[in-house]
N, C-alpha and C. Protein backbone atom coordinates (compact mmCIF):
# COMPACT_ATOMS: atom_id res chain seq x y z
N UNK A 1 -35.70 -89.90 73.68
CA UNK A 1 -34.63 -88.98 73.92
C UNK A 1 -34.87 -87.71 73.12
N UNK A 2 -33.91 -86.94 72.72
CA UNK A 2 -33.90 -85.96 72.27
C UNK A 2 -34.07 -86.33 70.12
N UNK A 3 -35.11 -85.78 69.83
CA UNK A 3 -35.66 -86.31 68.52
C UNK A 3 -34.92 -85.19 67.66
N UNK A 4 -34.38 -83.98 67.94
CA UNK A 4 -34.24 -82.61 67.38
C UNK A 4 -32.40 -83.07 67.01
N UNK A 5 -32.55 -82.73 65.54
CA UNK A 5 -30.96 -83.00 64.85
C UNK A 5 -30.06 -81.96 65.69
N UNK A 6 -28.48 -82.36 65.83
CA UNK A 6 -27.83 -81.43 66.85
C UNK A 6 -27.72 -80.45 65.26
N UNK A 7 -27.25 -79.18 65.33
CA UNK A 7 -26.99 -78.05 64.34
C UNK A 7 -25.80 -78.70 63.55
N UNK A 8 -24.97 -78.24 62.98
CA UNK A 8 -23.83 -78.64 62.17
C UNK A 8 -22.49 -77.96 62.15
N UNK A 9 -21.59 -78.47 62.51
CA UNK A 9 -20.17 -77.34 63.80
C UNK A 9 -20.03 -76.24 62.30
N UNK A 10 -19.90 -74.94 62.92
CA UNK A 10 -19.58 -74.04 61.98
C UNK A 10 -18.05 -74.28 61.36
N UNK A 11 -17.59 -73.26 60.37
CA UNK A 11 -16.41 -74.19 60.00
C UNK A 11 -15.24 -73.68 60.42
N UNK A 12 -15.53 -72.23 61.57
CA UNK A 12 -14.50 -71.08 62.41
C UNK A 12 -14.55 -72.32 63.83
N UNK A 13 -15.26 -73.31 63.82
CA UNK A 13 -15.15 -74.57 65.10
C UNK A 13 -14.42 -75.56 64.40
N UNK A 14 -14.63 -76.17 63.57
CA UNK A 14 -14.00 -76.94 62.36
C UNK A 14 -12.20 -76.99 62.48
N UNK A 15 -11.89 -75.49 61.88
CA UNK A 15 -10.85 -75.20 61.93
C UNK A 15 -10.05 -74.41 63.15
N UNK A 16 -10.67 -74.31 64.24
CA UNK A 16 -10.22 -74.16 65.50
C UNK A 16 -9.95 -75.66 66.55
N UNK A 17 -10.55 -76.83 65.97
CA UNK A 17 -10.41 -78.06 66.15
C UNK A 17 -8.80 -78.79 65.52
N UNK A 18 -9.20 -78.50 64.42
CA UNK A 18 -8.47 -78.88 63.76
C UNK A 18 -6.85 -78.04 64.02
N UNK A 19 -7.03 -76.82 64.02
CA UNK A 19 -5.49 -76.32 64.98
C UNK A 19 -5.31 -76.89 65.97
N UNK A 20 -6.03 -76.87 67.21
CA UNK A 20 -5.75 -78.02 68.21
C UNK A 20 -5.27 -79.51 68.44
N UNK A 21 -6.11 -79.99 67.14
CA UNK A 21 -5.61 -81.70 67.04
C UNK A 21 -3.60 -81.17 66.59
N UNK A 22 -3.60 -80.42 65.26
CA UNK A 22 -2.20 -80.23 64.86
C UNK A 22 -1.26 -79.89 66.18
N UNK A 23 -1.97 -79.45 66.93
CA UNK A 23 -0.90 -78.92 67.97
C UNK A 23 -0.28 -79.62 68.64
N UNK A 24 -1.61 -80.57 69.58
CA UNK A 24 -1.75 -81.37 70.36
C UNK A 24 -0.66 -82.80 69.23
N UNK A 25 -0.71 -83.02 68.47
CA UNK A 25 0.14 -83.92 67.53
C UNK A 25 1.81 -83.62 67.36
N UNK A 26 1.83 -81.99 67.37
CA UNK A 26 3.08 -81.57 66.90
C UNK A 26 3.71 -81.78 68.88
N UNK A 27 2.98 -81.68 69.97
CA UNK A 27 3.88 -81.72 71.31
C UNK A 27 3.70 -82.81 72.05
N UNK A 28 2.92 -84.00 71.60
CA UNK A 28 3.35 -85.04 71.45
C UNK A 28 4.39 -85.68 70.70
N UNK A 29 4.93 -85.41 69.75
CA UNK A 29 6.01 -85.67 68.68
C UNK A 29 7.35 -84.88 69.64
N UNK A 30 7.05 -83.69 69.89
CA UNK A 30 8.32 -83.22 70.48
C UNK A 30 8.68 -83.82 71.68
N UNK A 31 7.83 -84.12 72.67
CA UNK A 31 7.81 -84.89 73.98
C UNK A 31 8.22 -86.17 73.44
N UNK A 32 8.03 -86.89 72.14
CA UNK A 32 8.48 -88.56 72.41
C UNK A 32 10.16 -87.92 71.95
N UNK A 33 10.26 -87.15 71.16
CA UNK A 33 11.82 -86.62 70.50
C UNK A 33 12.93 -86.37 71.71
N UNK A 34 12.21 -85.48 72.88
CA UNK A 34 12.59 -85.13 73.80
C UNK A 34 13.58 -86.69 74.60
N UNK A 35 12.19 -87.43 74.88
CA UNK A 35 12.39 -88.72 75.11
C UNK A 35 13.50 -89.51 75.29
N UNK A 36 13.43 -89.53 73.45
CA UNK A 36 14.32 -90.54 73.05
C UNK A 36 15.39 -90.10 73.20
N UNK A 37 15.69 -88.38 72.84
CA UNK A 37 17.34 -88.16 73.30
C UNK A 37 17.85 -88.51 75.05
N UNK A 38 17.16 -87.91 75.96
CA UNK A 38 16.95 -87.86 77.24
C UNK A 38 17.62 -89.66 77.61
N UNK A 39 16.64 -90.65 76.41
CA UNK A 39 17.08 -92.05 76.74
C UNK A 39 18.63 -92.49 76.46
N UNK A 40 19.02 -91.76 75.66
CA UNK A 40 19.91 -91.97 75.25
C UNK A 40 21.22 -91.34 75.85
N UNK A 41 21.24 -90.08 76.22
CA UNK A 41 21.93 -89.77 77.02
C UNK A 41 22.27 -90.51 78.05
N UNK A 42 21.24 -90.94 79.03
CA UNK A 42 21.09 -91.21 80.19
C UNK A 42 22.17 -92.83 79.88
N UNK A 43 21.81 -93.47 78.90
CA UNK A 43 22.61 -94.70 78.51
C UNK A 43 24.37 -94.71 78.18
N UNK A 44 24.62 -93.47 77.82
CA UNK A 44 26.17 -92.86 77.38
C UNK A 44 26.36 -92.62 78.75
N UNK A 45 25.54 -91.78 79.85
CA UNK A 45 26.37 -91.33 81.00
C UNK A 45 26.56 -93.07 82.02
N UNK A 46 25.50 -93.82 81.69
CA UNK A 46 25.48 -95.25 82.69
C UNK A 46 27.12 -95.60 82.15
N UNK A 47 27.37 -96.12 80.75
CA UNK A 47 28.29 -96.71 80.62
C UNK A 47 29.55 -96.03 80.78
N UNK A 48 29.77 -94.41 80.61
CA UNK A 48 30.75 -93.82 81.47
C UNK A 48 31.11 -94.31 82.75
N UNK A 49 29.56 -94.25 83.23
CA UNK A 49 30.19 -94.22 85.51
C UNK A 49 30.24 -95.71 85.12
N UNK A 50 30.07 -96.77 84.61
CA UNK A 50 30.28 -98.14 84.33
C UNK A 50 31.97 -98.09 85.12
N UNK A 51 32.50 -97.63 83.29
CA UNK A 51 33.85 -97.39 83.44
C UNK A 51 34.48 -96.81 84.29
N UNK A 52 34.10 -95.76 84.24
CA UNK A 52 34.75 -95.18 85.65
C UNK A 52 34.65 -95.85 87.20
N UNK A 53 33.70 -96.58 87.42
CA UNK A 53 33.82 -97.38 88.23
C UNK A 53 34.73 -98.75 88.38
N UNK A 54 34.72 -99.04 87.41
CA UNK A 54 36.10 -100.35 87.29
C UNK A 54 37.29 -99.70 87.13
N UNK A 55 37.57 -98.53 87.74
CA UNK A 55 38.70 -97.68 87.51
C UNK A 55 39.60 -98.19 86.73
N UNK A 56 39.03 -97.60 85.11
CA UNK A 56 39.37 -97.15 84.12
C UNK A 56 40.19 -95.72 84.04
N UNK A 57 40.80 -95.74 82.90
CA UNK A 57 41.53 -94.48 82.74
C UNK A 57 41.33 -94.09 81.22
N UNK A 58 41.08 -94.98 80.49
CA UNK A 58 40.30 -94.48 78.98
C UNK A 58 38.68 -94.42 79.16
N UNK A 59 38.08 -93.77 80.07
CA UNK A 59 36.81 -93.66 79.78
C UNK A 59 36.32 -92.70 78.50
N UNK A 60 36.54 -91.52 78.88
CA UNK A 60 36.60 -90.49 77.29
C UNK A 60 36.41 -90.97 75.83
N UNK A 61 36.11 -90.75 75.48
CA UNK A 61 35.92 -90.78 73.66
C UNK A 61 37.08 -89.62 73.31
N UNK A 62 37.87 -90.70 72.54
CA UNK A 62 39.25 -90.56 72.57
C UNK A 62 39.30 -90.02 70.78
N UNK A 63 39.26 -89.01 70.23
CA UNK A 63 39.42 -88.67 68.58
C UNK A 63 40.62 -88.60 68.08
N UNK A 64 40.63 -89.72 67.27
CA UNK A 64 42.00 -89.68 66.52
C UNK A 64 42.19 -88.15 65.68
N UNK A 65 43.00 -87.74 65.36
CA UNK A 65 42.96 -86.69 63.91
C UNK A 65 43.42 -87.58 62.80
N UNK A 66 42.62 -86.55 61.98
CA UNK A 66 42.84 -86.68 60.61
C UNK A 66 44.09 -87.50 59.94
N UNK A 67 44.32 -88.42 59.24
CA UNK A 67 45.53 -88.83 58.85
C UNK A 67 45.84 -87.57 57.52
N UNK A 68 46.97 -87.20 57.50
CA UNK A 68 47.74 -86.16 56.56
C UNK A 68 47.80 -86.41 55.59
């Protein structure tokens, strides 16, 4: 095969790599964040139409006030 050592990545490739991996890390992290809220929502609106389907009339999240 090829007997000749490959050169050695300069370090303006190095650190143009290395911004990429950070990136590529930081919008993966936002995409699973995204995710998990998205999952969660979607689970608050199921058990709403739940309720609202067994025609309910306290579906709402109902806030007491403050006691005085």
């Amino acid at each position: 095969m090829n007997d000749h050592p490959s050169p050695a990545p300069s370090p303006d490739d190095e650190r143009a790599r290395n911004a990429a991996n950070i990136g590529a890390v930081v919008a993966v992290l936002i995409v699973l964040g995204l995710g998990y809220w998205l999952m969660g929502a979607l689970a608050q609106q199921s058990k709403t139409e739940d309720c609202l389907l067994a025609h309910r009339r306290n579906c709402g999240s109902v806030e007491a006030p403050p006691p005085s």
